[in-house]
C-alpha atoms as a PDB file:
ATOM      1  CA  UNK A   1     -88.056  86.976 -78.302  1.00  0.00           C
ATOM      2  CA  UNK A   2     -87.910  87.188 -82.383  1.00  0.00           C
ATOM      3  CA  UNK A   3     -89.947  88.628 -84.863  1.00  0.00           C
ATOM      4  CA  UNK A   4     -93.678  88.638 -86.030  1.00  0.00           C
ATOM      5  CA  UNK A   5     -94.539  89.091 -89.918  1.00  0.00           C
ATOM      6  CA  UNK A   6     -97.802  90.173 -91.434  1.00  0.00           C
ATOM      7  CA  UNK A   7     -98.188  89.254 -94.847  1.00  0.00           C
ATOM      8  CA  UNK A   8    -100.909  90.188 -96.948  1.00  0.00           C
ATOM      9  CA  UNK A   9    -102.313  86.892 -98.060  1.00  0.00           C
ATOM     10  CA  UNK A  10    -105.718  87.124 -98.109  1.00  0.00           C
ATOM     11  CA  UNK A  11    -107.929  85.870-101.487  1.00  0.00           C
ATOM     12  CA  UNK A  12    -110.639  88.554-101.077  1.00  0.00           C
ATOM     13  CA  UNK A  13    -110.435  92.149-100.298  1.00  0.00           C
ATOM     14  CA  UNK A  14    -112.539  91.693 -96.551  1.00  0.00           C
ATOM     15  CA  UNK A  15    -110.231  89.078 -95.847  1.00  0.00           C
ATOM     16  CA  UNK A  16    -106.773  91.265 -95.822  1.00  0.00           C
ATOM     17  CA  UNK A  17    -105.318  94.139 -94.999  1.00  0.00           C
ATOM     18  CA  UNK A  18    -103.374  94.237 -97.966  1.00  0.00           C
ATOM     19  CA  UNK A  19    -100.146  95.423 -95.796  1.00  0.00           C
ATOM     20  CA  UNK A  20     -96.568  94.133 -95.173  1.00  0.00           C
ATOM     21  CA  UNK A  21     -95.895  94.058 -91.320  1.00  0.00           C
ATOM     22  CA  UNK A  22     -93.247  93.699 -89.021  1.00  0.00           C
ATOM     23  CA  UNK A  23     -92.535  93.647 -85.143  1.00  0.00           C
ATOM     24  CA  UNK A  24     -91.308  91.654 -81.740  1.00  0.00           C
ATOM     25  CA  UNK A  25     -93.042  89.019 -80.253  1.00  0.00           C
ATOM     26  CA  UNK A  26     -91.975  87.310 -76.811  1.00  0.00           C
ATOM     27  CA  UNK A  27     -93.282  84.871 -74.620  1.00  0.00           C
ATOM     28  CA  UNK A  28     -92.742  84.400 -70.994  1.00  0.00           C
ATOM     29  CA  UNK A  29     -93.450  81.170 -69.420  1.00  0.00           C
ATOM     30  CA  UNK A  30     -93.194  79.180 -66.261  1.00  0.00           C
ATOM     31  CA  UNK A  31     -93.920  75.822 -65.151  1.00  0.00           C
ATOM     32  CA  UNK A  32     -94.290  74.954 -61.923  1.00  0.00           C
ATOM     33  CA  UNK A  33     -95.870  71.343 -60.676  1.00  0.00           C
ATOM     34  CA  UNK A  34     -98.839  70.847 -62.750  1.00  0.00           C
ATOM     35  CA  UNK A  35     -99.327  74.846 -63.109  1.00  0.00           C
ATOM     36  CA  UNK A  36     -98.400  76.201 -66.028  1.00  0.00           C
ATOM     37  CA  UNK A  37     -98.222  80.267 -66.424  1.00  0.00           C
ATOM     38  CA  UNK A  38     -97.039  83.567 -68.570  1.00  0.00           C
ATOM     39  CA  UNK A  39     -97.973  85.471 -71.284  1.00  0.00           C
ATOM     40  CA  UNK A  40     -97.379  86.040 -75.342  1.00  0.00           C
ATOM     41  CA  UNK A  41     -97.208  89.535 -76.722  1.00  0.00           C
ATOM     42  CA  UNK A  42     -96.715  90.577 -80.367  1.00  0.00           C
ATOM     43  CA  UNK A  43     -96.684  94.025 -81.917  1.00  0.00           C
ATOM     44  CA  UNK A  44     -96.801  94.985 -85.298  1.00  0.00           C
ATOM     45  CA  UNK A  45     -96.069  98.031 -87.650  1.00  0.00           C
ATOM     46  CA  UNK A  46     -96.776  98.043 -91.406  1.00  0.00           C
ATOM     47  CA  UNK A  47     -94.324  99.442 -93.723  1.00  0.00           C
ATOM     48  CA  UNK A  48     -95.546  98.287 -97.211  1.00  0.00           C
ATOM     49  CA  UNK A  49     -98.544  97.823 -99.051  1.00  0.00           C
ATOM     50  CA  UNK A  50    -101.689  99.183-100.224  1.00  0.00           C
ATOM     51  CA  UNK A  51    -101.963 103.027 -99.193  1.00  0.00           C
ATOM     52  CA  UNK A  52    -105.935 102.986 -99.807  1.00  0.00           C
ATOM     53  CA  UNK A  53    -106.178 100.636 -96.399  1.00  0.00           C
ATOM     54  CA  UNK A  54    -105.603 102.063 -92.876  1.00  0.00           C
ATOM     55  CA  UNK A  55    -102.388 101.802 -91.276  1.00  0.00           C
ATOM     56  CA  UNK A  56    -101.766  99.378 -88.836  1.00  0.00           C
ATOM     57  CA  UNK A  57     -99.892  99.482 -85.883  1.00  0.00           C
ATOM     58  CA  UNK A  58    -101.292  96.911 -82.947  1.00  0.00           C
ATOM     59  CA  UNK A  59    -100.695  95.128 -79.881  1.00  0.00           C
ATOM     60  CA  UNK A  60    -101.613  91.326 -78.948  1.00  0.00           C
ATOM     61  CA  UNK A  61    -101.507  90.295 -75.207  1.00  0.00           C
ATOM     62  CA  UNK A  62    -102.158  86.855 -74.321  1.00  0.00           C
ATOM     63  CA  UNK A  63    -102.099  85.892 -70.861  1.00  0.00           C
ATOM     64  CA  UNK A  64    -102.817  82.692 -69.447  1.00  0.00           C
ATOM     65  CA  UNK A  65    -102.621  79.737 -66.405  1.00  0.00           C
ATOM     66  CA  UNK A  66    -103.205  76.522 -66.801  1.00  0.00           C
ATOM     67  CA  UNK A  67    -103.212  73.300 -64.152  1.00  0.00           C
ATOM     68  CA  UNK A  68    -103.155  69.682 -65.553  1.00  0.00           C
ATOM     69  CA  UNK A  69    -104.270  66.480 -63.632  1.00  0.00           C
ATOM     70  CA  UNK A  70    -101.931  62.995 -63.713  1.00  0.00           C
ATOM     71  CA  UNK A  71    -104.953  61.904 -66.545  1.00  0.00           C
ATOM     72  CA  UNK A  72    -103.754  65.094 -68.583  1.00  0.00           C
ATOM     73  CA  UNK A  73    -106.800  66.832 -68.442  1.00  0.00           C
ATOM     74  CA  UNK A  74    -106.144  70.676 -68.860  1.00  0.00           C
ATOM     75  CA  UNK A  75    -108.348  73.565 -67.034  1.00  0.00           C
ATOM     76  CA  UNK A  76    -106.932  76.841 -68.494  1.00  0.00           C
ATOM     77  CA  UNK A  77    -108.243  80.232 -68.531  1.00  0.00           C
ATOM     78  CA  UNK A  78    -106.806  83.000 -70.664  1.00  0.00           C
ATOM     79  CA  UNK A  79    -107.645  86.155 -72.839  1.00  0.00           C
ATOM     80  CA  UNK A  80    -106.435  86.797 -76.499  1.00  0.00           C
ATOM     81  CA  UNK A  81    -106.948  90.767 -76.050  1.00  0.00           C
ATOM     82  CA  UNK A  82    -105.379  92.747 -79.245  1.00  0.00           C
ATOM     83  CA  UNK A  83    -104.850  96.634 -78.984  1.00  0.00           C
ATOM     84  CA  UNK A  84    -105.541  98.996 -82.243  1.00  0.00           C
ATOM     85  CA  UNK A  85    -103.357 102.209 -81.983  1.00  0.00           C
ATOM     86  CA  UNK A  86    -104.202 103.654 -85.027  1.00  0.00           C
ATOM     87  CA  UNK A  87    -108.265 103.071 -84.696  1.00  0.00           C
ATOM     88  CA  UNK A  88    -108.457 103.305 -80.995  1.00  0.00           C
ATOM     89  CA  UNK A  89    -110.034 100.523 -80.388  1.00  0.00           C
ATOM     90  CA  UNK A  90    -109.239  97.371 -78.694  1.00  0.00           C
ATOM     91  CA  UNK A  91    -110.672  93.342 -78.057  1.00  0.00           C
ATOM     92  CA  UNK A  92    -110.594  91.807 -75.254  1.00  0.00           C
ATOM     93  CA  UNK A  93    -112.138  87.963 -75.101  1.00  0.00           C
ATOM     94  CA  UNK A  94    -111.817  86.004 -71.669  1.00  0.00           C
ATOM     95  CA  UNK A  95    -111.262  82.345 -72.540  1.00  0.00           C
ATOM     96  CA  UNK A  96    -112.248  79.324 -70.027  1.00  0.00           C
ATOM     97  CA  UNK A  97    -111.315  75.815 -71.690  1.00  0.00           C
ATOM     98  CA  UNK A  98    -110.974  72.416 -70.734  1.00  0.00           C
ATOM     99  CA  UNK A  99    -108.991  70.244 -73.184  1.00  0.00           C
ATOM    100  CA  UNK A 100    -107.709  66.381 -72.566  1.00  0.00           C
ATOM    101  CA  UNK A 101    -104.790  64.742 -74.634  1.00  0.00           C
ATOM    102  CA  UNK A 102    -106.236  61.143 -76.443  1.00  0.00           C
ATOM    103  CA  UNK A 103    -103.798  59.116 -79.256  1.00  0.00           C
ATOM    104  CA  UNK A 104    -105.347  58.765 -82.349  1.00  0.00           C
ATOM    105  CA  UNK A 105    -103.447  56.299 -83.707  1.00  0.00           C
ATOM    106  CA  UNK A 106    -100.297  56.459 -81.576  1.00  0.00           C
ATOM    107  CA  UNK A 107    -100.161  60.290 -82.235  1.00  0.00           C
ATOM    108  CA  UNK A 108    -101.224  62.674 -79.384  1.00  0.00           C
ATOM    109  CA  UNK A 109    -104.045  65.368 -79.949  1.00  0.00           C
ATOM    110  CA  UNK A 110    -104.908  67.648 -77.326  1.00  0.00           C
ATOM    111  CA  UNK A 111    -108.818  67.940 -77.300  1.00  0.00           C
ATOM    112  CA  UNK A 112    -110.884  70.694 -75.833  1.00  0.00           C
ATOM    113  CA  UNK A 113    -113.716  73.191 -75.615  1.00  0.00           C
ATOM    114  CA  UNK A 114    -115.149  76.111 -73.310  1.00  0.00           C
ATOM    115  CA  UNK A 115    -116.682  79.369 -73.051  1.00  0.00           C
ATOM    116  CA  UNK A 116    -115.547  83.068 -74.107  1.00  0.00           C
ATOM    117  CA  UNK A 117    -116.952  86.027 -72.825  1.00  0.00           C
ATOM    118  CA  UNK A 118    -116.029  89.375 -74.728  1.00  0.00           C
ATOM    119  CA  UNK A 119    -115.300  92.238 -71.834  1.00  0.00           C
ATOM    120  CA  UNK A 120    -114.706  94.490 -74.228  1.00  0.00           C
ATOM    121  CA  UNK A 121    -114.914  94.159 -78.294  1.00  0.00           C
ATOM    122  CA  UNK A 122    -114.333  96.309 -81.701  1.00  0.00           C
ATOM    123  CA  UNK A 123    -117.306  98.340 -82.747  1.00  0.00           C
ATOM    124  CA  UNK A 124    -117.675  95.530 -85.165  1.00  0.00           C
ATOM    125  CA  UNK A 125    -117.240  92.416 -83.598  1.00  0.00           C
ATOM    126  CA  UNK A 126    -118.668  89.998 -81.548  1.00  0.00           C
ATOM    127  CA  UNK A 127    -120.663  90.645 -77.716  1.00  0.00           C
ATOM    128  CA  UNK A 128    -120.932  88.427 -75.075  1.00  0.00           C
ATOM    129  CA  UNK A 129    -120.710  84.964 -74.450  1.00  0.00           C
ATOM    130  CA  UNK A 130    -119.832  82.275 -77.133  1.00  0.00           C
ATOM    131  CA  UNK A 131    -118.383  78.915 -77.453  1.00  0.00           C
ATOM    132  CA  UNK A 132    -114.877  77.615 -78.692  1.00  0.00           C
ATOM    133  CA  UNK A 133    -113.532  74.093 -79.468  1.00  0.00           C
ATOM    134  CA  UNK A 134    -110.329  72.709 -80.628  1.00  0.00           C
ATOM    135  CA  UNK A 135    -107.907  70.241 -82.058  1.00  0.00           C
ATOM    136  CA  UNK A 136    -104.508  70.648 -81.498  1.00  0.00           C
ATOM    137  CA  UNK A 137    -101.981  67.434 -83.109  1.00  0.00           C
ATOM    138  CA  UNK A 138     -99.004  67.394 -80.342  1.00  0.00           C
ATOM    139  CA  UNK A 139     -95.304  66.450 -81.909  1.00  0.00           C
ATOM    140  CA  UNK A 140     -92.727  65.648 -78.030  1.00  0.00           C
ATOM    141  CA  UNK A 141     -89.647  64.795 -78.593  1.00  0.00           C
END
């Protein structure tokens, strides 16, 4: 548990809210065998910032489950679902992805791609089913 900032750093009007945020963020996790499973939550408030822009006040709710094979190959399915409060309106993507760990040179990167579906998205954003890949550089101890 600690604390979750929004800053307002973005270059171009469309790309900020133009608000100073604040508010918990947790995660809960278990791993058990090659499962692993939990959730991450966030919730912010702003208190600062440009009065012309809506106020915010929203929720984030990630969970997920994952199983790994002995060749670290990763099958995961999740959602990255966020909650507006003060719009009424809410997002909520369902992620399937399948990612494998390579070393490019000596330093492990987790590899992977899969499909989203949007159940349910903001009268602006995206519908249905799209794609999503990633590179993720890994630092164990």
């Amino acid at each position: 548990m600690g604390p979750a900032f929004l800053l307002p750093t973005g270059s171009e009007d469309e790309l900020t809210a133009d608000k100073w945020g604040v508010g918990p963020t947790g995660v809960v996790l278990r791993q058990q065998g090659p499962w692993t499973y939990g959730g991450l939550f966030n919730h912010l408030v702003d208190f600062a910032g440009d009065d012309d822009r809506s106020d915010i006040s929203t929720t984030f709710l990630q969970p997920f489950m994952s199983y790994t094979t002995p060749n670290a190959v990763s099958y995961t399915l999740n959602s990255e679902s966020s909650i507006d409060w003060e719009n009424h309106d809410s997002s909520v993507p369902i992620n399937a992805i399948i990612s494998k760990v390579l070393p490019i040179g000596g330093h492990p990167f987790s590899f992977g791609g899969g499909l989203r579906y949007w159940v349910k998205s903001a009268d602006n954003g995206p519908e249905g089913l799209g794609l999503r890949f990633q590179v993720v550089a890994l630092f164990p101890k």
